[in-house]
N, C-alpha and C. Protein backbone atom coordinates (compact mmCIF):
# COMPACT_ATOMS: atom_id res chain seq x y z
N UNK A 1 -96.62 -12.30 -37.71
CA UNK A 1 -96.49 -11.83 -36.33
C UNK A 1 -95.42 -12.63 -35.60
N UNK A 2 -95.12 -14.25 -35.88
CA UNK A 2 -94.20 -14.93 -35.05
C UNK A 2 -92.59 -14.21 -35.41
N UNK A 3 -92.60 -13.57 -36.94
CA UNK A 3 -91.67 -13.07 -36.73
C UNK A 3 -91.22 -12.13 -36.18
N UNK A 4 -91.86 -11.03 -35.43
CA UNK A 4 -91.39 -10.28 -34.59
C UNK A 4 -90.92 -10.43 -33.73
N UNK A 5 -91.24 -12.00 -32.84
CA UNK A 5 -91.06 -12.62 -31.50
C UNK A 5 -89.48 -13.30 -32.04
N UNK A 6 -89.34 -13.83 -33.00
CA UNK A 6 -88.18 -14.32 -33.46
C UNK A 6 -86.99 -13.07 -33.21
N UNK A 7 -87.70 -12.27 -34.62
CA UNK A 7 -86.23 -10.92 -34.42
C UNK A 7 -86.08 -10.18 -33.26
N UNK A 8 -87.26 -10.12 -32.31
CA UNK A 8 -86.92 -9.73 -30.91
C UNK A 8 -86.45 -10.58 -29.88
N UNK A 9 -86.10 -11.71 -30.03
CA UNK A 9 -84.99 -12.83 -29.48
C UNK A 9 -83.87 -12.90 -29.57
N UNK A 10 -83.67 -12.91 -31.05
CA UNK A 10 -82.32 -12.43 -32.05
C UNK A 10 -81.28 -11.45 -31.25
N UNK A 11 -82.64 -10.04 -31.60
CA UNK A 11 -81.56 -9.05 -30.87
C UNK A 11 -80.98 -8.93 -29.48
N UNK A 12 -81.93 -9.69 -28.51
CA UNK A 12 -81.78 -9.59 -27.34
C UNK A 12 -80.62 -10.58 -26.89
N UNK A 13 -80.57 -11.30 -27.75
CA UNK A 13 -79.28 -12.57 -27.75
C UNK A 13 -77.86 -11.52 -28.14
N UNK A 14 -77.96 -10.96 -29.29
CA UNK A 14 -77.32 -9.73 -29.79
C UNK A 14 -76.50 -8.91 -29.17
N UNK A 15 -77.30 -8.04 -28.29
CA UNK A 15 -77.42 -7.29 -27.42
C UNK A 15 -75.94 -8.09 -25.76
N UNK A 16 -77.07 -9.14 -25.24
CA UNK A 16 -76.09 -10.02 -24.35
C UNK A 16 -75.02 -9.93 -24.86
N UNK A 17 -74.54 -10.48 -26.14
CA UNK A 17 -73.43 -11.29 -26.60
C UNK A 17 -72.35 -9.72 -26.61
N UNK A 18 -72.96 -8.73 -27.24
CA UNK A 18 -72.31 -7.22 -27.31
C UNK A 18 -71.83 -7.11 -25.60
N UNK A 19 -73.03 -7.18 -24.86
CA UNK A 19 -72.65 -6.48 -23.32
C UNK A 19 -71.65 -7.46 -22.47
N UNK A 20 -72.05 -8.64 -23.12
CA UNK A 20 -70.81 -9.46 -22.00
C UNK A 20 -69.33 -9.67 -22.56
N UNK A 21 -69.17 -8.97 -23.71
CA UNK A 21 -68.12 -8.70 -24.61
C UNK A 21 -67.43 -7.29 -24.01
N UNK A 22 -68.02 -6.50 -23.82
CA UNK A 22 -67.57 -5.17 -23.44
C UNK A 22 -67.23 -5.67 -21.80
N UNK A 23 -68.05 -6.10 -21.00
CA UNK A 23 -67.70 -6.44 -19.65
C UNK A 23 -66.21 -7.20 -19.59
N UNK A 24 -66.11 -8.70 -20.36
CA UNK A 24 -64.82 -8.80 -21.00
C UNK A 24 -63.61 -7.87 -21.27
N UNK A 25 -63.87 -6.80 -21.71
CA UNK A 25 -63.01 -6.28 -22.62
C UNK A 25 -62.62 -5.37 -21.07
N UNK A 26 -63.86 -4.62 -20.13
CA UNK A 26 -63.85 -3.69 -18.83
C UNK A 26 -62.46 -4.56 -17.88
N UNK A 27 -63.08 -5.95 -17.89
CA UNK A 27 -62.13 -6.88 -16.55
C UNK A 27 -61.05 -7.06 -17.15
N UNK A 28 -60.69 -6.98 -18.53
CA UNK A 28 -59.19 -7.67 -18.72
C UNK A 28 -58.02 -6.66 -19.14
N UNK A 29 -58.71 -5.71 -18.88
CA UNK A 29 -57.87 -3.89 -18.15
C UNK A 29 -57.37 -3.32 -19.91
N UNK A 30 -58.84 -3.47 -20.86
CA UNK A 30 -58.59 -2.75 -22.31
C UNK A 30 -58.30 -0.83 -21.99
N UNK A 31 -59.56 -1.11 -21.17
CA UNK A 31 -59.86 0.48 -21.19
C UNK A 31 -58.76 1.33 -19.84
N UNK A 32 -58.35 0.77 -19.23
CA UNK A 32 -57.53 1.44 -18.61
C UNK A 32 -56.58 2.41 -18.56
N UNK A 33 -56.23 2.45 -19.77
CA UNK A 33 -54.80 4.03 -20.61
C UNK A 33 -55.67 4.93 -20.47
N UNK A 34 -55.77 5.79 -19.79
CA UNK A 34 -56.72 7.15 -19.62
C UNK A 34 -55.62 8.38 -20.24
N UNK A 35 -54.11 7.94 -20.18
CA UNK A 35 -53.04 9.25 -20.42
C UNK A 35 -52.80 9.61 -21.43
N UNK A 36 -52.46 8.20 -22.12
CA UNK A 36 -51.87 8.40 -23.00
C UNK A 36 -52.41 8.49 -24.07
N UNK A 37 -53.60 8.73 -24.79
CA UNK A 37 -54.54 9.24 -25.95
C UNK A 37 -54.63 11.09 -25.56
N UNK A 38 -54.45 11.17 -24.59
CA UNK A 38 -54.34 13.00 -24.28
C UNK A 38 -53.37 13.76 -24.49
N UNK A 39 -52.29 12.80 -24.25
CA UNK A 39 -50.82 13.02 -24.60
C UNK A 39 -50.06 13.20 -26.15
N UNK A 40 -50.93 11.82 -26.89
CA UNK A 40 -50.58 11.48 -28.05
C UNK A 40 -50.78 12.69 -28.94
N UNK A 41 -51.47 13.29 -29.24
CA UNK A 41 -51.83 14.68 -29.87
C UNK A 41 -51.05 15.65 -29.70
N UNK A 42 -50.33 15.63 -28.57
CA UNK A 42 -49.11 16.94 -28.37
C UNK A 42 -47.96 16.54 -28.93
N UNK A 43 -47.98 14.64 -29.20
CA UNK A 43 -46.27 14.95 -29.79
C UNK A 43 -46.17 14.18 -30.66
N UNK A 44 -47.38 13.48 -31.54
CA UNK A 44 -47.45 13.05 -32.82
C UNK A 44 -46.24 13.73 -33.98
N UNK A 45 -46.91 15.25 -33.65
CA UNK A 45 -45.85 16.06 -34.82
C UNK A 45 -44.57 15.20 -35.00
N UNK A 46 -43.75 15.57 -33.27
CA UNK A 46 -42.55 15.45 -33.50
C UNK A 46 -42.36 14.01 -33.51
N UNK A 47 -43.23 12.88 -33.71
CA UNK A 47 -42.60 11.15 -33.79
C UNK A 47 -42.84 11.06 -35.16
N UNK A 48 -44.06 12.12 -36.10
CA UNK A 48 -43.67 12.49 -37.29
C UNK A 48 -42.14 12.76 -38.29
N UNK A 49 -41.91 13.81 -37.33
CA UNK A 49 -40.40 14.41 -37.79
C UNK A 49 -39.57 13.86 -37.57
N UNK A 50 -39.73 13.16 -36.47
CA UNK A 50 -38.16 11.96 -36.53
C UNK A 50 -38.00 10.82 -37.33
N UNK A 51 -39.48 10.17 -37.80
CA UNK A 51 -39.46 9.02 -38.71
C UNK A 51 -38.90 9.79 -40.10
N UNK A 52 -39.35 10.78 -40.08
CA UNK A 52 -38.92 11.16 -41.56
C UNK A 52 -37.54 11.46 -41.58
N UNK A 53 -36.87 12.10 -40.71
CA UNK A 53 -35.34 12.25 -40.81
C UNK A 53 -34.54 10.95 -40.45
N UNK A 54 -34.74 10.23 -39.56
CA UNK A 54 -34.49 8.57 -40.36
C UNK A 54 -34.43 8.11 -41.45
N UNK A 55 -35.32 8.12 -42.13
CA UNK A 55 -36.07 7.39 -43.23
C UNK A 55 -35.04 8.23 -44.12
N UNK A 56 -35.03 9.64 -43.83
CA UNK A 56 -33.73 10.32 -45.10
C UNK A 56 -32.72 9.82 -44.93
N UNK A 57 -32.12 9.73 -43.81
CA UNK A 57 -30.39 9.11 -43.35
C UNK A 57 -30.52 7.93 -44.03
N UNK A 58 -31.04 7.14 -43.92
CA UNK A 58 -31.15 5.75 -44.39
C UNK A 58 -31.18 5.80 -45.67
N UNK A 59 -31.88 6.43 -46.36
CA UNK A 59 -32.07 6.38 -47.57
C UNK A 59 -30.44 7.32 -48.26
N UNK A 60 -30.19 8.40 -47.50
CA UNK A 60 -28.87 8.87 -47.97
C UNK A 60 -27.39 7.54 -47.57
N UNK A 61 -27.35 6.36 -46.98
CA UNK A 61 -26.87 5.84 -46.50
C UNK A 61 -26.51 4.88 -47.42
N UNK A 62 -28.10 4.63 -48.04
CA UNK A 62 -28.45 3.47 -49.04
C UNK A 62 -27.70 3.95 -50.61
N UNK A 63 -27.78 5.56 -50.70
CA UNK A 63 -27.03 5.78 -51.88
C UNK A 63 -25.78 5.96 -52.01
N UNK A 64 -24.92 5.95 -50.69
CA UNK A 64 -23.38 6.37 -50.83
C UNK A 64 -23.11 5.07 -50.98
C-alpha cells in the first residue's frame, strides 16, 4: 500500500516539473508563430522545386 503513496508523489512531482516547463516554454515566446505553420503547407512544394533545381545546376557545374 505505501507504494501507491510513493508513485502518487512521483507523478505529481512529474506532472509540476511537465507544467512549469510548458509555462517556461508559454513566457519565453515558443508558441507565438501562429502564421507561419498555415502558410508553410501552401509553399513547401515550391521550396521543394527550387532546392532541387539548385542541387541540378550545381551538380551540372560540378561536371563541366
Amino acid at each position: 500500500m505505501s507504494v501507491i503513496y510513493i508513485l502518487l508523489g512521483v507523478s505529481v512531482i512529474v506532472a509540476l516539473v511537465f507544467f512549469i516547463a510548458f509555462i517556461f516554454a508559454v513566457k519565453s515566446g515558443q508558441y507565438d508563430d501562429s502564421y507561419t505553420p498555415s502558410v508553410r503547407m501552401l509553399f513547401e512544394d515550391e521550396l521543394i522545386k527550387e532546392e532541387t533545381t539548385k542541387k541540378k545546376t550545381i551538380l551540372t557545374k560540378k561536371n563541366n
